[in-house]
Protein backbone atom coordinates (compact mmCIF):
# COMPACT_ATOMS: atom_id res chain seq x y z
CA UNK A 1 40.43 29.13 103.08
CA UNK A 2 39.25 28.84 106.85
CA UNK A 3 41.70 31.05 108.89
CA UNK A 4 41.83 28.19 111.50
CA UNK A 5 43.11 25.75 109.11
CA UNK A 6 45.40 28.13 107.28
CA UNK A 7 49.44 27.45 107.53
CA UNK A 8 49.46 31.43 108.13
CA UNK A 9 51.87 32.12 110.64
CA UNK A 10 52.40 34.83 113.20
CA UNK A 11 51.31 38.25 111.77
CA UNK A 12 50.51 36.79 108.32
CA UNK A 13 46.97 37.37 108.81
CA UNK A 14 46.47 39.72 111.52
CA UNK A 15 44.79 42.68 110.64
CA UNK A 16 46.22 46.01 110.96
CA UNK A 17 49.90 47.27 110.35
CA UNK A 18 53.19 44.76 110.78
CA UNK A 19 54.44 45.24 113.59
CA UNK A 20 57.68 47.90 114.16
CA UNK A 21 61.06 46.74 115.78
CA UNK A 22 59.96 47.71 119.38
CA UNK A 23 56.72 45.20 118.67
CA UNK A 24 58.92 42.55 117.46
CA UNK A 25 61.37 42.86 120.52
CA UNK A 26 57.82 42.61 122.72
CA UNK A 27 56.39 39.68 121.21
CA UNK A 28 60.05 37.67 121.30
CA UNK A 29 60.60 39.38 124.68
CA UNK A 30 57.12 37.75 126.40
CA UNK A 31 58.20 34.46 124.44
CA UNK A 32 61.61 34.05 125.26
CA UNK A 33 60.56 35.07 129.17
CA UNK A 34 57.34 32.98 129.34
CA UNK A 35 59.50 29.64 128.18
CA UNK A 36 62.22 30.95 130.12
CA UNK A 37 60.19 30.64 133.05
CA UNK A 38 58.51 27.15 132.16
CA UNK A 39 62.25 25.51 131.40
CA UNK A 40 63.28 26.79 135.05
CA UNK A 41 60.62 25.83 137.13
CA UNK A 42 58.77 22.90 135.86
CA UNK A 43 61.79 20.49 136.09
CA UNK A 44 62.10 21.10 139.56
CA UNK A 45 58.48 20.02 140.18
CA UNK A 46 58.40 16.93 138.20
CA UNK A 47 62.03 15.12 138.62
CA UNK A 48 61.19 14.23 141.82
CA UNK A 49 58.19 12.37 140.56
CA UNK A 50 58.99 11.65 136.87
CA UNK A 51 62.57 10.11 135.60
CA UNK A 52 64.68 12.39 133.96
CA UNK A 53 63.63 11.75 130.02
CA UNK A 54 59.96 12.40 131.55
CA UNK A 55 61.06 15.51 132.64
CA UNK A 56 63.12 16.76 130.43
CA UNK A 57 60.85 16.04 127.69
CA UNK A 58 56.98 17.02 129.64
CA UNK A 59 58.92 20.30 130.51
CA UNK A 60 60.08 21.38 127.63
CA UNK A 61 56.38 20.70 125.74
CA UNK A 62 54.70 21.95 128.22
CA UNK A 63 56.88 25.60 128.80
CA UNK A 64 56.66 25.97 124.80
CA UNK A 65 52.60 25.79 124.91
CA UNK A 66 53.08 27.81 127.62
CA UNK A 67 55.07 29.99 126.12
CA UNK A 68 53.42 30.08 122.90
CA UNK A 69 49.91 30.06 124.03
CA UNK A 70 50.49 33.59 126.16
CA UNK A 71 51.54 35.25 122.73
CA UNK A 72 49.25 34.00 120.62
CA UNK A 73 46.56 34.98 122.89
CA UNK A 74 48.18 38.62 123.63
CA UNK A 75 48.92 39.16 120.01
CA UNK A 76 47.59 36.89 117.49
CA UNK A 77 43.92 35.18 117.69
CA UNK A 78 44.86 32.73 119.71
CA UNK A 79 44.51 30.07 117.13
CA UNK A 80 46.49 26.92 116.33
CA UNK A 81 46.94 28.44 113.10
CA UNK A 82 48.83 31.23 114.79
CA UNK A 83 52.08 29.13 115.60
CA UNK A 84 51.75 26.87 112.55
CA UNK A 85 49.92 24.29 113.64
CA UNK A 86 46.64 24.82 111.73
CA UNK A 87 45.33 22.13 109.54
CA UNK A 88 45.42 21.93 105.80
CA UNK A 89 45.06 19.41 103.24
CA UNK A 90 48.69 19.45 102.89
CA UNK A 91 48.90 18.96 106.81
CA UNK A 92 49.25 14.74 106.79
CA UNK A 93 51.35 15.00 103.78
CA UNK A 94 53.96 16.66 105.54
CA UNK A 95 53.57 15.33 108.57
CA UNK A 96 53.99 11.85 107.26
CA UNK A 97 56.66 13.03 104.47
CA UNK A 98 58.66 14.12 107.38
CA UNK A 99 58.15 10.91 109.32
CA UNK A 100 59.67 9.25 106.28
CA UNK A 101 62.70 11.13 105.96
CA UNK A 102 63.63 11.22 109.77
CA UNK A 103 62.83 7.28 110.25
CA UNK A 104 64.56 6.51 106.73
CA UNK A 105 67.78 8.90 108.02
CA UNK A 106 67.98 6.54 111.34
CA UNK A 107 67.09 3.53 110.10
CA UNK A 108 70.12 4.28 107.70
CA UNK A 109 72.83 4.74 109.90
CA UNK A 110 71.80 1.78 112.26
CA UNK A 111 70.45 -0.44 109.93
CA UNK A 112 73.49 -0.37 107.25
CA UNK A 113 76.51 -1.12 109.26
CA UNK A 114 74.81 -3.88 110.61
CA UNK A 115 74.44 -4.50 107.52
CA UNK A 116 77.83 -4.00 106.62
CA UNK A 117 78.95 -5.81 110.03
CA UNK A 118 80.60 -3.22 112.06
CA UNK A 119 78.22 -3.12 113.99
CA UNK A 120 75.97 -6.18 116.07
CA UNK A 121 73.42 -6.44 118.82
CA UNK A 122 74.84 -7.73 122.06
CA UNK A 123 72.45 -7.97 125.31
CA UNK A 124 71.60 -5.56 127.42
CA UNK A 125 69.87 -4.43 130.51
CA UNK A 126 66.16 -3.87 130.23
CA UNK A 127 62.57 -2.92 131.91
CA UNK A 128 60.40 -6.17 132.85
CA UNK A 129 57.45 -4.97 131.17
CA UNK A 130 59.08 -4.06 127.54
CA UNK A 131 55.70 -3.55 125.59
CA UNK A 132 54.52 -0.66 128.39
CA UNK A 133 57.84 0.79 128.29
CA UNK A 134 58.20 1.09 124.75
CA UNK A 135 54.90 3.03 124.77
CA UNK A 136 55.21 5.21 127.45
CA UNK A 137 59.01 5.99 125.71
CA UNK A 138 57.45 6.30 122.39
CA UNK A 139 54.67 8.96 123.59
CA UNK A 140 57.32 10.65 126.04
CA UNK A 141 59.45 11.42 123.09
CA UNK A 142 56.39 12.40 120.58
CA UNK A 143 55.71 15.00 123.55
CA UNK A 144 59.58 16.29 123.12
CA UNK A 145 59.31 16.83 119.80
CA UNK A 146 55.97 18.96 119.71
CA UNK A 147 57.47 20.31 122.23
CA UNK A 148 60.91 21.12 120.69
CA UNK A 149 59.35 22.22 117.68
CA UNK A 150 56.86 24.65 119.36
CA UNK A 151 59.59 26.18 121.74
CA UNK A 152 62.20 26.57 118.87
CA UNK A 153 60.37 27.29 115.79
CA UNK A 154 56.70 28.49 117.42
CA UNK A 155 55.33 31.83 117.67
CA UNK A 156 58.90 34.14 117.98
CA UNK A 157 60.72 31.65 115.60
CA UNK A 158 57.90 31.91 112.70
CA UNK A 159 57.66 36.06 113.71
CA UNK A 160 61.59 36.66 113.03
CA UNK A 161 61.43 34.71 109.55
CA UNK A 162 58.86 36.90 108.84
CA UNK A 163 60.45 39.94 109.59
CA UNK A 164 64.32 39.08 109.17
CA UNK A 165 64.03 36.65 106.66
CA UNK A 166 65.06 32.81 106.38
CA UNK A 167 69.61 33.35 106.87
CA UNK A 168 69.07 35.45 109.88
CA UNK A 169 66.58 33.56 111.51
CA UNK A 170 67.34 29.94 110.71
CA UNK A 171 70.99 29.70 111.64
CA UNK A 172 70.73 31.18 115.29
CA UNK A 173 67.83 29.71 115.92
CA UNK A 174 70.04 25.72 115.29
CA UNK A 175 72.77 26.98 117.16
CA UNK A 176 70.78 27.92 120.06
CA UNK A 177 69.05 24.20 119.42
CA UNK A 178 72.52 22.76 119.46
CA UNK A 179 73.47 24.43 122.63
CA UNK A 180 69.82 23.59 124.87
CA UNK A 181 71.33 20.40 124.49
CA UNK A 182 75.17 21.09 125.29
CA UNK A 183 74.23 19.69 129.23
CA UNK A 184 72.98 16.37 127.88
CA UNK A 185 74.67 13.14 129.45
CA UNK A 186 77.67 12.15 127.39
CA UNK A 187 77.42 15.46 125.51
CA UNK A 188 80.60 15.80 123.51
CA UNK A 189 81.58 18.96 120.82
CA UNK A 190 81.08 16.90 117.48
CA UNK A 191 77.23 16.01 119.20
CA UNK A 192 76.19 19.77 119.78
CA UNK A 193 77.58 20.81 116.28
CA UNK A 194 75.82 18.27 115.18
CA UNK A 195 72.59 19.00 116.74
CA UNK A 196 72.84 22.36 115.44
CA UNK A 197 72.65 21.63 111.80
CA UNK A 198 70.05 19.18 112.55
CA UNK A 199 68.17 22.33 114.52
CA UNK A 200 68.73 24.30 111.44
CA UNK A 201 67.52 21.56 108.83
CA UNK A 202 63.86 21.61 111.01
CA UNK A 203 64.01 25.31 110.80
CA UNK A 204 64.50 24.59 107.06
CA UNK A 205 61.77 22.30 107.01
CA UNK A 206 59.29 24.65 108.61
CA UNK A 207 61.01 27.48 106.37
CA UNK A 208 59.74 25.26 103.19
CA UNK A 209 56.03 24.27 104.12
CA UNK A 210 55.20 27.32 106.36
CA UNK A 211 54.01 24.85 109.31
CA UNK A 212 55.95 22.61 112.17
CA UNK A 213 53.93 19.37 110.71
CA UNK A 214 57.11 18.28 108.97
CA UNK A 215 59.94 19.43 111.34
CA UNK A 216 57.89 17.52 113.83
CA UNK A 217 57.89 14.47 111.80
CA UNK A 218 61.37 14.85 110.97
CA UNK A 219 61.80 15.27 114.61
CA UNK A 220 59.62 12.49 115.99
CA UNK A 221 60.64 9.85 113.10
CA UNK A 222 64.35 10.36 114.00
CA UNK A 223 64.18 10.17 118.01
CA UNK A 224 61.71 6.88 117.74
CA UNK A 225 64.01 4.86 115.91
CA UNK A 226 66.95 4.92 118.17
CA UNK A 227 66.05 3.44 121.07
CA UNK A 228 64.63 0.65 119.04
CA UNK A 229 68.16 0.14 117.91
CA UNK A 230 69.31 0.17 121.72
CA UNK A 231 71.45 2.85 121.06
CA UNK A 232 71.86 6.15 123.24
CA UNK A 233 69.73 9.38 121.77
CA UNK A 234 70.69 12.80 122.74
CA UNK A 235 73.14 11.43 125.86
CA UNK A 236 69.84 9.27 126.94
CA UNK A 237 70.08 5.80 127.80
CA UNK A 238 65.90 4.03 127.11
CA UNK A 239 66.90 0.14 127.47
CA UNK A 240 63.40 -0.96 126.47
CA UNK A 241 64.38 -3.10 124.35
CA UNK A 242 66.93 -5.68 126.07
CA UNK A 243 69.86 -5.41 123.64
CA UNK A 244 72.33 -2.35 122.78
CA UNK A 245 74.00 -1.66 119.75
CA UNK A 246 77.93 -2.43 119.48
CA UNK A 247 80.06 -0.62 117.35
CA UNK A 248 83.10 -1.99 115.59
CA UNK A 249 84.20 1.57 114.98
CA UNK A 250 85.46 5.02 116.77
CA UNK A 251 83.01 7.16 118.70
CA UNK A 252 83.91 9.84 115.09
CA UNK A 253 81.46 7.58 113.51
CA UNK A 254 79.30 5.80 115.81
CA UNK A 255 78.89 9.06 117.95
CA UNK A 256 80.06 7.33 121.30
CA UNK A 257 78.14 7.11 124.57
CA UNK A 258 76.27 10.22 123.17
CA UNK A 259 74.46 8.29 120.30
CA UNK A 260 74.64 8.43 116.57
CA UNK A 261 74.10 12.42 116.79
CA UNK A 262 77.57 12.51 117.84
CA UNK A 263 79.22 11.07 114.76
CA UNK A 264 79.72 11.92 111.63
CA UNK A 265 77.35 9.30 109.97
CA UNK A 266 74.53 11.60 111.33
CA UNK A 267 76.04 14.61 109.59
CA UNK A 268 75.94 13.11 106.14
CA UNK A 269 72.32 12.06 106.82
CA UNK A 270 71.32 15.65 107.55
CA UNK A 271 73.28 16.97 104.37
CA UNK A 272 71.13 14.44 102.55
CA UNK A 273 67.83 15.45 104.05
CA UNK A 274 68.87 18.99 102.94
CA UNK A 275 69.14 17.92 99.62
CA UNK A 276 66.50 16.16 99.67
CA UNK A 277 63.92 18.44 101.14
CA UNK A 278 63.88 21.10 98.17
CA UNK A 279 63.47 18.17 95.89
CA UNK A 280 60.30 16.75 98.00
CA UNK A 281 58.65 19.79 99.26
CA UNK A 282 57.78 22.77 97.04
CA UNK A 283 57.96 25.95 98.59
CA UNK A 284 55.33 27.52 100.29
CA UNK A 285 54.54 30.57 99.99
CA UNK A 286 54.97 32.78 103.46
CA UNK A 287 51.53 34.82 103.46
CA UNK A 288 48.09 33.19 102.59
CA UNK A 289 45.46 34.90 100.88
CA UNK A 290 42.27 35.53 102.84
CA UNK A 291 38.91 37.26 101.91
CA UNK A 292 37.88 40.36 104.13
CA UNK A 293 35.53 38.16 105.88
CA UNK A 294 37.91 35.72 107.15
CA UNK A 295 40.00 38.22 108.43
């Protein structure tokens, strides 16, 4: 197997010894710093030209390559392969698996109670030119979740698995997803919990293929859905779309001015997705076998 198309993540193919505790506080160290750094400044640089999903979303992606790249390049080879990006034959299948699941998961709390009819489209405030806005939204939010993805389960994320194993790593790693977003608009307690198990079902997801294809599907196929529905994502408000979705039930459900993340219909949908995922995705395993010449 090419090494640049390998699902090998940090350290899984680097020659030479694993590195010791004081190595893995180093490599986290530079990581956590360099998207430290990236998080800080670039928002302050774009909000005065960009709106505030641009920037929230363009900053984040671009401090995790940021972030990410200076590791990779200081430790690693400096390959895509290096932060679990690297292409396989398996690559589209999880990519597009996890498209599935997170498009199915929103389509199924939107789509049923309207269904069900407690819930109904009602008008709604909108951009003139819907068909641009939709695409520029649509991109802006694929950029978030690379970006997501790379910042929270990239180079350190994949390195601590490694070395700490899936319990320790996955579980702080969503509740330190949950709380990045605890200063969203309209953030309420049930919305951060909730983000947190969905930060530690992606973890999951990368934890069972060995590569962020499917958490970023997962990712990407859950956050474009929403604002199709007209309803808020994360605390965000799109209106591209000219309508809004109204509830005929509490905020406990519908998740309230925060969006479905902050009820408990998006809860059961990540409990399902757990369930799910072992059934769909075999596990990978965490070290690929190379030939002395491709390393």
């Amino acid at each position: 197997m090419n090494a640049s198309s390998s699902h090998g993540g940090p350290g899984s193919h680097s020659p030479g010894v694993e590195p010791n505790t004081l190595g893995i506080a180093l490599r986290v160290g530079l990581f956590v710093v360099s998207g430290w750094m990236g998080v800080a400044v670039l928002p302050v640089l774009l909000l005065p030209v960009a709106g505030l999903l641009a920037t929230s979303t363009l900053s984040v992606f671009a401090a995790a390559a940021f972030a990410n790249a200076i590791t990779v390049r200081v430790y690693e080879r400096g390959r895509l392969s290096d932060l679990g990006l690297g292409w396989s034959p398996s690559s589209a299948t999880e990519l597009f698996t996890g498209l599935a699941l997170g498009t199915g998961g929103a389509l199924g709390i939107l789509a049923v109670p309207l269904v069900l009819g407690i819930a109904r489209f009602a008008p709604a405030p909108a951009v003139e030119h819907r068909a641009a806005a939709l695409a520029f939204v649509g991109v802006t939010l694929l950029f978030g979740a690379v970006g997501e993805e790379m910042l929270f389960h990239g180079y350190a994320f994949q390195l601590l698995i490694r070395q700490m194993g899936p319990f320790a790593t996955i579980l702080p790693a969503g509740v330190l997803f949950g709380l990045a977003h605890a200063g969203n608009q309209n953030s309420t307690a049930m919305g951060v919990a909730n983000t947190m198990l969905w930060g530690v079902l992606l973890g999951f997801a990368f934890f069972r293929t060995q590569a962020l294809w499917m958490p970023i599907g997962l990712h990407f196929g859950w956050n474009v859905i929403l604002p199709l529905f007209g309803v808020n994502l994360s605390g965000f408000t799109m209106g591209v779309t000219g309508y809004a979705l109204e509830w005929r039930v509490g905020a406990w459900w519908s998740g309230g001015d925060y969006g479905p993340e902050g009820g408990l219909a998006a809860t059961v949908v990540a409990l399902a997705i757990f369930a799910l995922l072992p059934k769909l995705v075999p596990e990978r395993p965490a070290t690929d076998s190379f030939t002395p010449e491709e390393r």
